[in-house]
C-alpha atoms as a PDB file:
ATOM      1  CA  UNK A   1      -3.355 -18.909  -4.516  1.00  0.00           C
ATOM      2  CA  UNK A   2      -4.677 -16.015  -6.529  1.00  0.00           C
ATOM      3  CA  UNK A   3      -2.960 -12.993  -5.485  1.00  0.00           C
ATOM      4  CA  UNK A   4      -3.803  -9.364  -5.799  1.00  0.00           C
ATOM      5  CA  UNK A   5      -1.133  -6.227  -5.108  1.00  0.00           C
ATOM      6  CA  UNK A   6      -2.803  -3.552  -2.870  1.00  0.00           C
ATOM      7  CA  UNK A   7      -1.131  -0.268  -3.700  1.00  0.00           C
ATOM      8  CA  UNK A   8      -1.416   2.522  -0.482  1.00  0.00           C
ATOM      9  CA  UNK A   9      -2.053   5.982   0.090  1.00  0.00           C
ATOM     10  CA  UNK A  10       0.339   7.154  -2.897  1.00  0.00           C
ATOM     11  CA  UNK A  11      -1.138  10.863  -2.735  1.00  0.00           C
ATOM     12  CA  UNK A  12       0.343  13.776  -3.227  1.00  0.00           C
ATOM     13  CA  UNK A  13      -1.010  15.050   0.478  1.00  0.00           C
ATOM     14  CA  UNK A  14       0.901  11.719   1.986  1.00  0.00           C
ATOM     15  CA  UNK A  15       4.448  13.092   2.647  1.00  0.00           C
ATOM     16  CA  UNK A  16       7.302  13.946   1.763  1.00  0.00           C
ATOM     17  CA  UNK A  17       7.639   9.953   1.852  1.00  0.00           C
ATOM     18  CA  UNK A  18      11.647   9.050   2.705  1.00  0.00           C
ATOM     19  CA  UNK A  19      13.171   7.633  -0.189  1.00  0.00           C
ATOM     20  CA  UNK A  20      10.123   8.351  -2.520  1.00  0.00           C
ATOM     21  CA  UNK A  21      11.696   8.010  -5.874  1.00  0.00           C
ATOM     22  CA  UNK A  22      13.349   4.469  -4.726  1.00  0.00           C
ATOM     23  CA  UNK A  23      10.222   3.524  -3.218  1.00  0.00           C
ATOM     24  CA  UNK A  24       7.754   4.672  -6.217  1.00  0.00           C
ATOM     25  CA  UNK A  25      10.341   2.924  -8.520  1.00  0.00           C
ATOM     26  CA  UNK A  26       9.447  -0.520  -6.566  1.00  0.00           C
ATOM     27  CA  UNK A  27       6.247  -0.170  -6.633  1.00  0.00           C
ATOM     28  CA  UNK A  28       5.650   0.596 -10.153  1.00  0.00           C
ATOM     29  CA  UNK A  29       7.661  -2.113 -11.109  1.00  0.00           C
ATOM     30  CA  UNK A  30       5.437  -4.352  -9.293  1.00  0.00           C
ATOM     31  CA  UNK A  31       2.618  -2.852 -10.639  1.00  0.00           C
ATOM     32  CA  UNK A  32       3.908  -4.068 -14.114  1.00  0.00           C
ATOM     33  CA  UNK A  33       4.832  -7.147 -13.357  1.00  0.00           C
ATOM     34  CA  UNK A  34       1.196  -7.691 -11.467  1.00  0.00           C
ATOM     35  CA  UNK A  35       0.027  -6.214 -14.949  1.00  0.00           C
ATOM     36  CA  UNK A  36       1.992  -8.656 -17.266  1.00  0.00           C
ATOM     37  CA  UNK A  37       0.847 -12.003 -15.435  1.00  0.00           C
ATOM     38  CA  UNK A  38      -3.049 -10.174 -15.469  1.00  0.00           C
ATOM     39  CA  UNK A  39      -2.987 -10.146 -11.813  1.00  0.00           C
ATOM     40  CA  UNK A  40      -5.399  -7.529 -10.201  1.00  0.00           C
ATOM     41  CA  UNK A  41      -4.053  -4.257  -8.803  1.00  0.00           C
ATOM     42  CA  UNK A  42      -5.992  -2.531  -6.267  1.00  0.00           C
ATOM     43  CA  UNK A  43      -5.274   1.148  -5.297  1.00  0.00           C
ATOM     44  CA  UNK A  44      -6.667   2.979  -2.322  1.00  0.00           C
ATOM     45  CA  UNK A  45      -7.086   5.871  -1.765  1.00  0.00           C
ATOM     46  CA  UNK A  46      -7.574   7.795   1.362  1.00  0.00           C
ATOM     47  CA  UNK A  47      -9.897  10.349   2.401  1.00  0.00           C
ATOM     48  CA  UNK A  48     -10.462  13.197   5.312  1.00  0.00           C
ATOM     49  CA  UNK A  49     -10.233  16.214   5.944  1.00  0.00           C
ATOM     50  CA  UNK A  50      -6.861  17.195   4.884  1.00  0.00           C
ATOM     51  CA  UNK A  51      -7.426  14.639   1.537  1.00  0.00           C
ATOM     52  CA  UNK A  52     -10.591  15.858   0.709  1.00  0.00           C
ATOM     53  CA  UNK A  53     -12.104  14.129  -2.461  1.00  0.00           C
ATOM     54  CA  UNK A  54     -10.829  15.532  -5.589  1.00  0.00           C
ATOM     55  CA  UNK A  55      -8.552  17.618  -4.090  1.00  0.00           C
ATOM     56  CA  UNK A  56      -4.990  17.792  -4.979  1.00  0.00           C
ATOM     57  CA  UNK A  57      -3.899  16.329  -1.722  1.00  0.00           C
ATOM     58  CA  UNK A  58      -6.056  13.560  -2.214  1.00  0.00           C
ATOM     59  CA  UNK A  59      -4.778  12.933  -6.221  1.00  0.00           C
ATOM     60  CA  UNK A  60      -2.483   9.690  -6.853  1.00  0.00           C
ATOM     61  CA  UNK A  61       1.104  11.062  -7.262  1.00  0.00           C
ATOM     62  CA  UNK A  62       1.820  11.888 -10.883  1.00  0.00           C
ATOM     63  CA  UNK A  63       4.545   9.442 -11.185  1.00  0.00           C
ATOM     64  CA  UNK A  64       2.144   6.277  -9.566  1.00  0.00           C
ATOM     65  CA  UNK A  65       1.854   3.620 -12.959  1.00  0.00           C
ATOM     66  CA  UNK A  66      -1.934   3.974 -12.221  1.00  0.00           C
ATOM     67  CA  UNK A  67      -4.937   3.263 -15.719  1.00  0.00           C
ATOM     68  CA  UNK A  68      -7.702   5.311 -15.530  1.00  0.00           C
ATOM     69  CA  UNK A  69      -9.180   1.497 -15.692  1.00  0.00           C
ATOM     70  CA  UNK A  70      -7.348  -0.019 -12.502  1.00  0.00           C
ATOM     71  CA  UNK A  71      -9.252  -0.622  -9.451  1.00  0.00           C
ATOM     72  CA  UNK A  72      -9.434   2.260  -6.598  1.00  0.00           C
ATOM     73  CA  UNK A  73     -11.143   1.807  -3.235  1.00  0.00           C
ATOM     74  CA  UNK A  74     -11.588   4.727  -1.071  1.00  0.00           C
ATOM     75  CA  UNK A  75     -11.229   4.874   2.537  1.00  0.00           C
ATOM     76  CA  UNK A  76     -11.466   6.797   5.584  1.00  0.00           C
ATOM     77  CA  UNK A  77      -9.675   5.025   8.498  1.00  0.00           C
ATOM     78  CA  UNK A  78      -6.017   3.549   8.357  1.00  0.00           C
ATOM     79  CA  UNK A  79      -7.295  -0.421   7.962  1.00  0.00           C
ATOM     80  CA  UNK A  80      -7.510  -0.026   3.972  1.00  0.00           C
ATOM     81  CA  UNK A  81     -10.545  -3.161   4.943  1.00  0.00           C
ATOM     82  CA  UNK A  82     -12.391  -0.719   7.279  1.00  0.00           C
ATOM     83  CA  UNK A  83     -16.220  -0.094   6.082  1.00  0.00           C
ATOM     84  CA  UNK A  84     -14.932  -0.259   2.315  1.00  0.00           C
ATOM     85  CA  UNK A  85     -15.714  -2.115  -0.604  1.00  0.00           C
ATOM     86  CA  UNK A  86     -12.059  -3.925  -0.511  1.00  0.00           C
ATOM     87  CA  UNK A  87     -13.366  -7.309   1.076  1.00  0.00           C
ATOM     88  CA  UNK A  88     -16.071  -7.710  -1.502  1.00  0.00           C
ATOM     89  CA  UNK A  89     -14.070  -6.654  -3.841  1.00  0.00           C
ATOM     90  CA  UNK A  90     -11.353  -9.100  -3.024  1.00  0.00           C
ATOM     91  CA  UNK A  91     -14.257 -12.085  -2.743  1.00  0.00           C
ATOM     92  CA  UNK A  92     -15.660 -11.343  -6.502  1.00  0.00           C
ATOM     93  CA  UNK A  93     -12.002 -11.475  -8.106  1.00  0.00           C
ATOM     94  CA  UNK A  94     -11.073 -14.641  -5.877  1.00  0.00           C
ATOM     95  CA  UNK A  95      -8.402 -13.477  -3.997  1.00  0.00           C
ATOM     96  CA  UNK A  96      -6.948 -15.337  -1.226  1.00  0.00           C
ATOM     97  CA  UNK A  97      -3.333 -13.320  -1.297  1.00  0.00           C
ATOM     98  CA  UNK A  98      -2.163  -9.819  -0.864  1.00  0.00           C
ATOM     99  CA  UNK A  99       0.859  -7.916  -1.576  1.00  0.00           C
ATOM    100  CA  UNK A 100       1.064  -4.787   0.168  1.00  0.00           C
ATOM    101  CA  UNK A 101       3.148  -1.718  -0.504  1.00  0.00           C
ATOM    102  CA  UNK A 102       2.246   2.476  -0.214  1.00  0.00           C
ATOM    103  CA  UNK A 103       2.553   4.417   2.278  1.00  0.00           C
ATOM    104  CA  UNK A 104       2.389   5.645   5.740  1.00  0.00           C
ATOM    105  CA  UNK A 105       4.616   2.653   7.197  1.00  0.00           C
ATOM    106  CA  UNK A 106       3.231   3.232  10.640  1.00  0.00           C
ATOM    107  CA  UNK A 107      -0.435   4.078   9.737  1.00  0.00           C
ATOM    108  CA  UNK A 108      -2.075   2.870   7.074  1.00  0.00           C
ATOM    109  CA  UNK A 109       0.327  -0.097   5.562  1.00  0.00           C
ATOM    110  CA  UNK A 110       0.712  -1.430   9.273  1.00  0.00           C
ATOM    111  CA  UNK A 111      -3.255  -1.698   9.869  1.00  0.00           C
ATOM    112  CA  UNK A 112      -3.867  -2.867   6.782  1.00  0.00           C
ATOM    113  CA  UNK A 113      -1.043  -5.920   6.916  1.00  0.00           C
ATOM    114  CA  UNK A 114      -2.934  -6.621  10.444  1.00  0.00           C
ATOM    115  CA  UNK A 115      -6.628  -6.637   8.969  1.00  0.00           C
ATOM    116  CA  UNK A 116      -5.782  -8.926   6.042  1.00  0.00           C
ATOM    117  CA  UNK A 117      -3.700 -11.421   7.713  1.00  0.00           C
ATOM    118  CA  UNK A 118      -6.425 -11.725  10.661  1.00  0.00           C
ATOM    119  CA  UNK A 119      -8.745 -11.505   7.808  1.00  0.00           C
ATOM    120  CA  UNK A 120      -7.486 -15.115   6.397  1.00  0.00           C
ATOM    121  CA  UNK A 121      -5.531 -13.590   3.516  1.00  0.00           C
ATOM    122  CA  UNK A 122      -1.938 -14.770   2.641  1.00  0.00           C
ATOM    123  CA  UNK A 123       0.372 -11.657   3.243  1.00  0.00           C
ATOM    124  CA  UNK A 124       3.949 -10.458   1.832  1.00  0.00           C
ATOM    125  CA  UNK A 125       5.202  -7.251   2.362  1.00  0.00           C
ATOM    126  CA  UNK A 126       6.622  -5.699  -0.613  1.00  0.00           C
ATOM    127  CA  UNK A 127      10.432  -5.003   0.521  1.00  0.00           C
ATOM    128  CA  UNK A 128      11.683  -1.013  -0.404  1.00  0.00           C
ATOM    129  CA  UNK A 129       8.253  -0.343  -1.376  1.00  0.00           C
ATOM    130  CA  UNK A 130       6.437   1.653   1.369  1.00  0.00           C
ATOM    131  CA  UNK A 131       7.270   4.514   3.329  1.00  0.00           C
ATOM    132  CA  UNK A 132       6.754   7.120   5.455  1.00  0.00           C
ATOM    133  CA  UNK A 133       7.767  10.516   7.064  1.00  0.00           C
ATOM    134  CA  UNK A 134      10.171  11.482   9.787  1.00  0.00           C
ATOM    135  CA  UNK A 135       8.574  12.450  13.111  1.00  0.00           C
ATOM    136  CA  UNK A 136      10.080  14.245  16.246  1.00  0.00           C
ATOM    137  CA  UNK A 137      10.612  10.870  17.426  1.00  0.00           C
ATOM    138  CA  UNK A 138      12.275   8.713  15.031  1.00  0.00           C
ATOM    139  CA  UNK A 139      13.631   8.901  11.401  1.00  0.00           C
ATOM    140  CA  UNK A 140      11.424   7.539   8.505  1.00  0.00           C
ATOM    141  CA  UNK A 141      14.483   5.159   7.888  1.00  0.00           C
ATOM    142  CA  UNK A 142      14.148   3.574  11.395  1.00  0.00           C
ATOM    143  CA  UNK A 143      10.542   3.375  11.267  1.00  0.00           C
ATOM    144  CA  UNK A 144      10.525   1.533   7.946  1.00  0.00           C
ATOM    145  CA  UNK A 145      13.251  -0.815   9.155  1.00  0.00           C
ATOM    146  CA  UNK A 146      11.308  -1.601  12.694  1.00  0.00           C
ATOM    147  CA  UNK A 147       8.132  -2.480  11.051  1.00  0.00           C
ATOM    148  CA  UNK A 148      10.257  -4.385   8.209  1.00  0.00           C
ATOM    149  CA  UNK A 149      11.340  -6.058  10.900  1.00  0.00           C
ATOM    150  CA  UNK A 150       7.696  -7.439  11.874  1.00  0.00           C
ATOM    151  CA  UNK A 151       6.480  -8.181   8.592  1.00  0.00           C
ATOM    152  CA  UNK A 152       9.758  -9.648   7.040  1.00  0.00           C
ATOM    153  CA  UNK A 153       8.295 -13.457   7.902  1.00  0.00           C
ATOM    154  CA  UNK A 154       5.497 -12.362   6.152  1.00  0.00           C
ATOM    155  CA  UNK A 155       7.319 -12.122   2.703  1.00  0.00           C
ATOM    156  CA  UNK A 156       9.895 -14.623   0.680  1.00  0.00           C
ATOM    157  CA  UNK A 157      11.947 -11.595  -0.535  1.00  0.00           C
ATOM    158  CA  UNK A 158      15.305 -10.293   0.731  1.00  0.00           C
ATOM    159  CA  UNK A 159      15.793  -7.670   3.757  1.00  0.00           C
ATOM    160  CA  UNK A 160      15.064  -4.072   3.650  1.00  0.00           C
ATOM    161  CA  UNK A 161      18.538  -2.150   2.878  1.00  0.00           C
END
């Protein structure tokens, strides 16, 4: 298998993400391990009205471990896969596995997990290493912990706590 990590909607418009410094501490550590074994990294990067292109909503978060180098697919629709380059870009680099972490949870992470596993594409969920918001309805921590809950078989790694 040649894996890729797909890194989510870490924008500074995107939040206040629950446990962001936990989370973005995950997530750049995966991003250098994915660097030392010369794995691909592929950010995206979200777009609409309220993340308009090179806006300051729509910048990465300062504190992302993102090259001015790295891969960055834009998109407009919560499947990351949804009329974007990702697909192609996945076929040229020979990818046949995805790690998935960023953000929201609910939104973007969830449709994207969906797409790529119905897609043929060996999945695992990065564990404390996506987020989202609290809504009226639920806390961020309950939401994370629900959909961990769904993609848990997905990944080899150890519960959400």
């Amino acid at each position: 298998m040649t894996k890729a990590l797909l890194v989510i909607d870490l924008q500074n418009g995107v939040g206040p993400l629950f446990e962001f410094e936990k989370i973005i501490q995950n997530i750049n550590q995966r991003i250098c391990e994915f660097r030392e074994k010369a794995e691909p990294i592929i950010f995206i990067q979200h777009q609409s009205v309220g993340l308009a292109e090179g806006s300051e909503p729509w910048q990465f978060v300062s504190e992302l471990a993102i090259k001015p180098d790295d891969i960055v697919i834009a998109k407009t629709q919560g499947n990351a896969f949804y009329k974007t380059e990702l697909k192609q870009t996945l076929d040229n680099l020979g990818i046949d596995a995805l790690e998935i972490c960023g953000a929201q949870t609910e939104y973007c992470v969830d449709a994207t997990v969906k797409a790529a596993y119905y897609a043929g594409y060996q999945i695992s969920v990065t564990p404390n290493a996506f987020s989202t918001v609290d809504t009226q309805e639920f806390p961020a921590s309950k939401i994370n912990k629900f959909y961990w809950g769904m993609w848990s078989w997905l990944s080899e790694s150890s519960p959400l706590v």
